[in-house]
Protein backbone atom coordinates (compact mmCIF):
# COMPACT_ATOMS: atom_id res chain seq x y z
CA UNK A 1 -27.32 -15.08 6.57
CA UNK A 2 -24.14 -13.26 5.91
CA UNK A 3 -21.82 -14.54 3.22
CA UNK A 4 -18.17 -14.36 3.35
CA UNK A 5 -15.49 -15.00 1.08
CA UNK A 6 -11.44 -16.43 1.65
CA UNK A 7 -9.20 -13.64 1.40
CA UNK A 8 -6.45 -15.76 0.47
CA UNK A 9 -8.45 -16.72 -3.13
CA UNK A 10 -8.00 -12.73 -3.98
CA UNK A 11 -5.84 -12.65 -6.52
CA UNK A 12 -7.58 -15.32 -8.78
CA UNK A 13 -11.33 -13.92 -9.79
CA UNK A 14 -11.57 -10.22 -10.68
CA UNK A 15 -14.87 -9.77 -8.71
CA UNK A 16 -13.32 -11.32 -5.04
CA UNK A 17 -10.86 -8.69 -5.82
CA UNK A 18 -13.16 -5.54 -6.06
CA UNK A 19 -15.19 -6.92 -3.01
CA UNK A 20 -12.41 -8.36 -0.57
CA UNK A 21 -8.69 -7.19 -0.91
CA UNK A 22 -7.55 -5.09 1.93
CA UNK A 23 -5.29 -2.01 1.15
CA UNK A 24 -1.53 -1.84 1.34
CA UNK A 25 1.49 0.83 1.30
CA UNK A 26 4.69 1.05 3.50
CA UNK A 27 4.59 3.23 6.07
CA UNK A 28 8.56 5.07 5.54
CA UNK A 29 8.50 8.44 4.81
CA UNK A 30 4.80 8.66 5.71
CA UNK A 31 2.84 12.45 4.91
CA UNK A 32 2.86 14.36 7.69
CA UNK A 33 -0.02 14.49 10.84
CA UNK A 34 -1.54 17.16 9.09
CA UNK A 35 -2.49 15.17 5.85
CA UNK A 36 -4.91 13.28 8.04
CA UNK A 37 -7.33 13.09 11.02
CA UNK A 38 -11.55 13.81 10.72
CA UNK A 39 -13.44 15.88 8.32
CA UNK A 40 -17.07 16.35 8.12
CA UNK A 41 -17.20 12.79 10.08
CA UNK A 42 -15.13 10.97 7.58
CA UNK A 43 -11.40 9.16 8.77
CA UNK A 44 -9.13 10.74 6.34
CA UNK A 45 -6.20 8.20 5.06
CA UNK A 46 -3.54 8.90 2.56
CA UNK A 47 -4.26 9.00 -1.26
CA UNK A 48 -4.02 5.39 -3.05
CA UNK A 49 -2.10 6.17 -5.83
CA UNK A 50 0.57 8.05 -3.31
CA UNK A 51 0.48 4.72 -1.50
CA UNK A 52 1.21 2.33 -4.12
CA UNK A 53 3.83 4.81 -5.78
CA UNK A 54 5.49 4.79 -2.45
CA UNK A 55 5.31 0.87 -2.08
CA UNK A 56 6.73 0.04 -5.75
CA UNK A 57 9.70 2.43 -5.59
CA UNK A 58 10.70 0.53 -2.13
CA UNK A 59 9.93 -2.35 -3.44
CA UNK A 60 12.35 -2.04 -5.98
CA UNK A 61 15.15 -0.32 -4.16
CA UNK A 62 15.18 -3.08 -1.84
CA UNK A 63 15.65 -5.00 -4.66
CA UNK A 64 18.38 -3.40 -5.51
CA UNK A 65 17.42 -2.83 -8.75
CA UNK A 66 18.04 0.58 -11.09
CA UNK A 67 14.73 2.18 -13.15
CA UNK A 68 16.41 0.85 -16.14
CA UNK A 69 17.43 -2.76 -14.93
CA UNK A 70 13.53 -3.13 -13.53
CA UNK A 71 12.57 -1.79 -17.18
CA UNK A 72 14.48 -4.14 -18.72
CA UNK A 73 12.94 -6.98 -16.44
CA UNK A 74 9.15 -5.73 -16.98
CA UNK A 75 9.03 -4.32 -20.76
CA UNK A 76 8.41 -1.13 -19.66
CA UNK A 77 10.02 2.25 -20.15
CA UNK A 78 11.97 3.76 -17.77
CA UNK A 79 10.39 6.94 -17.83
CA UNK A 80 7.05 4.93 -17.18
CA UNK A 81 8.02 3.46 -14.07
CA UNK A 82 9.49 6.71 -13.21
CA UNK A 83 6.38 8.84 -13.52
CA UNK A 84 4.40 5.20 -11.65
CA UNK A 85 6.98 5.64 -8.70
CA UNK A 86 6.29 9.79 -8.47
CA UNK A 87 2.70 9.18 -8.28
CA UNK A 88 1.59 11.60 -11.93
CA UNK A 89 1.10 8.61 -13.57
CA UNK A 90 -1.39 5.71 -12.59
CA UNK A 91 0.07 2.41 -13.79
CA UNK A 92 -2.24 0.12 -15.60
CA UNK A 93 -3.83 -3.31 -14.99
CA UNK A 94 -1.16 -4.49 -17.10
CA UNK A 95 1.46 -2.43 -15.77
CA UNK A 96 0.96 -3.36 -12.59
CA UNK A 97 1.37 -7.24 -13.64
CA UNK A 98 4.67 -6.52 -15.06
CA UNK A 99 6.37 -5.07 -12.18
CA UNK A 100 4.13 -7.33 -9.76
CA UNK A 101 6.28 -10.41 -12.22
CA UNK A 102 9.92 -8.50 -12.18
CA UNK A 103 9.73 -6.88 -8.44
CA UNK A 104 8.65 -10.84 -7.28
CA UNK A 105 5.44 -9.47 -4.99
CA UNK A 106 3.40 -11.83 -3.08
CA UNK A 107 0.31 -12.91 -4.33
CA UNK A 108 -2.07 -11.42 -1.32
CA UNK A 109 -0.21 -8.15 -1.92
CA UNK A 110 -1.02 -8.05 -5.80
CA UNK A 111 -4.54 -8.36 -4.52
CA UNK A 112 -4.20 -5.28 -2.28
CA UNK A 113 -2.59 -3.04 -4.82
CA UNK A 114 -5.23 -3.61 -7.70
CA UNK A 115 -7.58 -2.94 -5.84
CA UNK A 116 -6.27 0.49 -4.14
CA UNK A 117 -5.48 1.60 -7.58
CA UNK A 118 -9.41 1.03 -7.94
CA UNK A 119 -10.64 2.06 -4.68
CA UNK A 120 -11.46 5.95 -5.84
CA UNK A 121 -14.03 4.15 -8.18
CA UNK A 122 -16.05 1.55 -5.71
CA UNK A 123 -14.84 2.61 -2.29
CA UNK A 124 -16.98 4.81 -0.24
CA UNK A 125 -14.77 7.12 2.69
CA UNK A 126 -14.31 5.07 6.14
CA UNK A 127 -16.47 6.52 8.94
CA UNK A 128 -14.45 8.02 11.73
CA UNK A 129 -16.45 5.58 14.43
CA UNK A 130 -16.61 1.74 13.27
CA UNK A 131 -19.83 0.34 13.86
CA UNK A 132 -21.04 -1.82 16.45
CA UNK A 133 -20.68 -5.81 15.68
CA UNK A 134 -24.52 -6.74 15.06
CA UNK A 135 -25.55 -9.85 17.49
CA UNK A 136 -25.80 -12.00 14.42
CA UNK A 137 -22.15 -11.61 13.79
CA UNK A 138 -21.22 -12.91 17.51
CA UNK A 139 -23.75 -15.65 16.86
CA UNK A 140 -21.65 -17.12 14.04
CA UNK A 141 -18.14 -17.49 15.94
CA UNK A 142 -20.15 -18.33 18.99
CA UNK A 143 -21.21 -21.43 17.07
CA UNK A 144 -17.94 -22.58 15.93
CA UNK A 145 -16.03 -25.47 17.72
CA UNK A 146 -12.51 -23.95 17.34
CA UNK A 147 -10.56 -20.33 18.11
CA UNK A 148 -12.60 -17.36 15.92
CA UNK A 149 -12.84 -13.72 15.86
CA UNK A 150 -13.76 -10.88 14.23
CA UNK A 151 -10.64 -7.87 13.85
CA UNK A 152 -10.83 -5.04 11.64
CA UNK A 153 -7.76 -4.04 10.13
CA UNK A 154 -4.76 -3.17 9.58
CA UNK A 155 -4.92 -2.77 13.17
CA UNK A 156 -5.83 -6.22 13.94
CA UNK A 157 -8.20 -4.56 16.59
CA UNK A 158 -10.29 -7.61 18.06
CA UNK A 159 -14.19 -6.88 18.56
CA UNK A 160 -15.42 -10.38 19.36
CA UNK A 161 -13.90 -13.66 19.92
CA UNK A 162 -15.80 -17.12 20.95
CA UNK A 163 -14.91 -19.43 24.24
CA UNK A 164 -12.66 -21.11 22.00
CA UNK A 165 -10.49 -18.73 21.22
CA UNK A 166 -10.30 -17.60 24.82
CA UNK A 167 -9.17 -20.66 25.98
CA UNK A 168 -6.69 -20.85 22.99
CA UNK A 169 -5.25 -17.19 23.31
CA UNK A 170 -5.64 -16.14 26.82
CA UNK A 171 -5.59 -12.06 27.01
CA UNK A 172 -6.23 -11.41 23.55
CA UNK A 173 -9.49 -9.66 23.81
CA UNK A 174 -11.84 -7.42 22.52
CA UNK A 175 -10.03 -4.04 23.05
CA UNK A 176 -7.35 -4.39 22.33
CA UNK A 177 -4.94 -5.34 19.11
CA UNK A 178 -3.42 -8.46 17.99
CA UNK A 179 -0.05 -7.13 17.84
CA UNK A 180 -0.08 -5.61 21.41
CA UNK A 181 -1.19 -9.07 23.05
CA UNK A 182 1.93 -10.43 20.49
CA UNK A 183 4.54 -7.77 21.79
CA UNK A 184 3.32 -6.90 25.53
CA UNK A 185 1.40 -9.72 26.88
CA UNK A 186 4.02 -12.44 27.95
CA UNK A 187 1.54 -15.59 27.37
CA UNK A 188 1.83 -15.30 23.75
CA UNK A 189 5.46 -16.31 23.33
CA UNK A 190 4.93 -19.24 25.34
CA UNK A 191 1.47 -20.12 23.34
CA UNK A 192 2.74 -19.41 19.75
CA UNK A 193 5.74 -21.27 18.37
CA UNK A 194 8.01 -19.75 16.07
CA UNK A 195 6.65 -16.34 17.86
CA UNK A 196 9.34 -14.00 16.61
CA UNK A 197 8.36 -14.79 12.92
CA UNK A 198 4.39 -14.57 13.32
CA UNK A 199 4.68 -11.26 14.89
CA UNK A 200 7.44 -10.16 12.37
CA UNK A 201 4.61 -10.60 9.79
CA UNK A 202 1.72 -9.01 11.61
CA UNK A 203 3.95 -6.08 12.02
CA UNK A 204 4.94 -6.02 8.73
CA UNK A 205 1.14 -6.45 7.31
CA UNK A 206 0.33 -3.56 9.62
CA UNK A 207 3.22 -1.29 8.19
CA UNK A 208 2.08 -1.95 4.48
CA UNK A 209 -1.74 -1.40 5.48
CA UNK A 210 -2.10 1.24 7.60
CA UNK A 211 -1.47 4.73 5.65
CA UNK A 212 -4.18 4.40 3.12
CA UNK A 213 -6.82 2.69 5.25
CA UNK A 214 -6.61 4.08 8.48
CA UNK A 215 -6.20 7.60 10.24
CA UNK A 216 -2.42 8.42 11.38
CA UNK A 217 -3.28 9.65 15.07
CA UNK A 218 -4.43 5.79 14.68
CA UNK A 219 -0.76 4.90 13.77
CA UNK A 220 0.79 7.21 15.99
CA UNK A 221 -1.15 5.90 19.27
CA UNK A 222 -0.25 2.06 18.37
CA UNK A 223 3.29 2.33 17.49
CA UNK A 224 3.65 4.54 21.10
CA UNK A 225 2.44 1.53 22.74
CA UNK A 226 4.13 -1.06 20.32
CA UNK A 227 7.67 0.49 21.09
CA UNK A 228 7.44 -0.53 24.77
CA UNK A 229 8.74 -3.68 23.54
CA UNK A 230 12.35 -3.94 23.13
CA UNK A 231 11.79 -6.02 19.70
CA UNK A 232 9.53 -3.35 18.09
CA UNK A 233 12.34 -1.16 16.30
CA UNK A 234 13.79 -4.75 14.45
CA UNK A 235 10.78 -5.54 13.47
CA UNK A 236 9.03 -2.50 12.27
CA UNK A 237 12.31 -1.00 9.90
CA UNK A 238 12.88 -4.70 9.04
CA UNK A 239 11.16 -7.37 6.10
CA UNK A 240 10.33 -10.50 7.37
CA UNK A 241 12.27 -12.99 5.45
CA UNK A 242 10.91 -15.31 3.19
CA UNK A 243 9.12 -17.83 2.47
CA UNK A 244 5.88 -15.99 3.79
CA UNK A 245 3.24 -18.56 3.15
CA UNK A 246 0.86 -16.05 2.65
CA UNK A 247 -1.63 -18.36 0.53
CA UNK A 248 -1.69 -21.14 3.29
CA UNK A 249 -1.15 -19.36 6.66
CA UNK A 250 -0.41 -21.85 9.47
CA UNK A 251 0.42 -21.21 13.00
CA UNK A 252 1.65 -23.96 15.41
CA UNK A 253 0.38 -23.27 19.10
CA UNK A 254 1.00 -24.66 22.62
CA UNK A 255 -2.74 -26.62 22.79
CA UNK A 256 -4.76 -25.22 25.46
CA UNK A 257 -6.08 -28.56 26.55
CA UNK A 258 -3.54 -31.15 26.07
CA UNK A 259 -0.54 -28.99 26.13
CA UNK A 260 0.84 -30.52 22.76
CA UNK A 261 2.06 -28.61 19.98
CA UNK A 262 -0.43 -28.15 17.60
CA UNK A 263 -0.77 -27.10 13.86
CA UNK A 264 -4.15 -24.80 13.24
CA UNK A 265 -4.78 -23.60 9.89
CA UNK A 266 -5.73 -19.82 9.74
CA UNK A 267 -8.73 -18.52 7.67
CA UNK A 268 -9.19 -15.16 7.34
CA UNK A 269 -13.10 -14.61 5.99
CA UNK A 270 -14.48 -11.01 4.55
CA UNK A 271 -18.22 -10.78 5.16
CA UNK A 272 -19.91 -10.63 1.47
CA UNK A 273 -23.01 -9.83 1.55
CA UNK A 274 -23.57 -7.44 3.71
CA UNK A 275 -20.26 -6.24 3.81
CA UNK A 276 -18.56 -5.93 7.14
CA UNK A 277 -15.53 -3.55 8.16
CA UNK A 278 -14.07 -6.84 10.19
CA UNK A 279 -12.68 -10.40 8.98
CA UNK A 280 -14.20 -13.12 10.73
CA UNK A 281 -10.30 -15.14 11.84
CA UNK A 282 -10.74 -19.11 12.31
CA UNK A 283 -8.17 -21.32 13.05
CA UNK A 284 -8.92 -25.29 12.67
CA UNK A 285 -6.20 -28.10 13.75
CA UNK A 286 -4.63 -29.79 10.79
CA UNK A 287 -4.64 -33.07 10.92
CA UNK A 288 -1.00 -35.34 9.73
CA UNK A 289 -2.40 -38.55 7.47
C-alpha cells in the first residue's frame, strides 16, 4: 500500500524535506526558450541554484531592502549575499535560515528552497512523458467519501479525481489544469468563495514553481491559454497579499448538495513509498464546535 506524507509538515523533519518539498523560483526574467525543451528523453528545467538566486534577490527587492540593510538583518556579509543572489556562490543550510528569518519567507517555501539547493544530490532528471496513474492510485481516491485528486505540479494538471469531487467541482477534470477551470470555466467563481484570492495563490504557486521543475514550452502553452482571462496579467505580475495560510489551507465552497457555504480543509498528500510524480488533493468539511 502506498504511503504518503502531509506536505504542509515539510519544513519540520529533515527527512520529509528530502522526500516531499516541491521546487520553487519566480518566473521574471526567466532564461530564454532555448535553455530548455527535451534531450536524450529527459524534460530539461532551469538550474536550481539559478532559481533560488533569482527568488532571494526578488525577494528582497520587494522588500525594499539594500544588500547591506538585509546583511545587517541576517549576520551576513554583504558580499555573501551578493555572490548568493548572482548564483557563484551556493548559500548554506545556515545561510539560507538567516535570510529565510530577515526576508520573512513562508514556511512551505523554506521547504521548497532547501531542498532545490539539494536536488543535484538526490533528484534524478524528470522524464519528458509523466507516467500513467497505476489503478491502485484511482482505487484510493475512489474510496474516499469527500472531493480527492491526484495533480502533478506546478501545473496543477489533474489526472484522476473521485465522484466526489465531481460533484463538488463540476468541469475540473482530468485534462486539464486547476488554474484554467479557476480562470476560464465560469462555475468556479460561483462554487469557490473568496475566488479572486484562491486563484491569486494558485497562480502565484505556479509562478514560483514552474522554471526549475517543469519544461518552458510547458509554461509558454499555459500562460497562452491563462491570458484569455482578463484577470490573468493582475494576478501573474502581482503577490498575493498576506496572510497566506499556507500551513492550514482552507477553502470555503458553495456545497454541492445542500447549497450552503461550506468550510473544507485541504490536504495536499506526496506518495512515500513508492514515490509518485502527483499529490493525492483531499478536501474534508470542517466542522464549527
Amino acid at each position: 500500500m502506498p504511503r504518503w506524507t502531509d506536505s504542509r509538515a515539510l519544513s519540520r523533519p529533515a527527512v520529509r524535506i528530502f522526500a516531499n518539498a516541491l521546487l520553487s523560483v519566480k518566473l521574471d526574467d526567466c532564461p530564454s526558450l532555448s535553455q530548455y525543451g527535451q534531450k536524450g528523453g529527459i524534460a530539461q528545467v532551469e538550474d536550481a541554484h539559478v532559481s533560488i538566486a533569482r527568488y532571494l534577490r526578488e525577494r528582497r527587492e520587494s522588500s525594499g531592502l539594500t544588500r547591506a540593510a538585509l546583511s545587517q538583518a541576517a549576520g551576513i556579509s554583504p558580499a555573501l549575499i551578493q555572490k548568493i543572489e548572482q548564483g557563484t556562490r551556493t548559500p548554506t543550510l545556515e545561510a539560507l535560515a538567516a535570510l529565510f528569518d530577515a526576508l520573512d519567507v513562508p514556511e512551505l517555501f523554506r521547504s521548497h528552497i532547501i531542498m532545490m539547493s539539494l536536488s543535484h544530490r538526490f533528484d534524478s532528471p524528470l522524464p519528458a512523458t509523466a507516467p500513467a496513474v497505476p489503478a491502485a492510485d484511482r482505487l484510493l481516491i475512489d474510496s474516499l467519501p469527500y472531493p480527492a485528486s491526484l495533480q502533478e505540479y506546478p501545473a496543477f494538471d489533474v489526472l484522476a479525481v473521485n465522484e466526489a469531487w465531481r460533484k463538488q467541482f463540476p468541469g475540473l477534470l482530468p485534462g486539464i489544469t486547476v488554474l484554467e477551470w479557476m480562470l476560464l470555466h465560469p462555475t468556479s467563481r460561483a462554487v469557490i468563495h473568496d475566488w479572486e484570492r484562491h486563484i491569486h495563490l494558485s497562480v502565484y504557486a505556479f509562478r514560483l514553481m514552474g522554471p526549475s521543475s517543469m519544461p518552458q514550452a510547458r509554461i509558454d502553452e499555459l500562460i497562452a491559454i491563462l491570458s484569455a482571462a482578463p484577470e490573468w496579467e493582475y494576478f501573474w505580475t502581482t503577490e498575493p497579499p498576506g496572510p497566506h495560510a499556507l500551513d492550514d489551507p482552507e477553502v470555503t465552497v458553495v456545497h454541492a448538495e445542500t447549497g450552503e457555504p461550506t468550510i473544507l480543509a485541504m490536504h495536499n498528500l506526496d506518495f512515500a513509498l513508492p514515490r509518485r510524480n502527483w499529490s493525492m488533493i483531499t478536501f474534508t468539511p470542517k466542522t464549527t464546535n
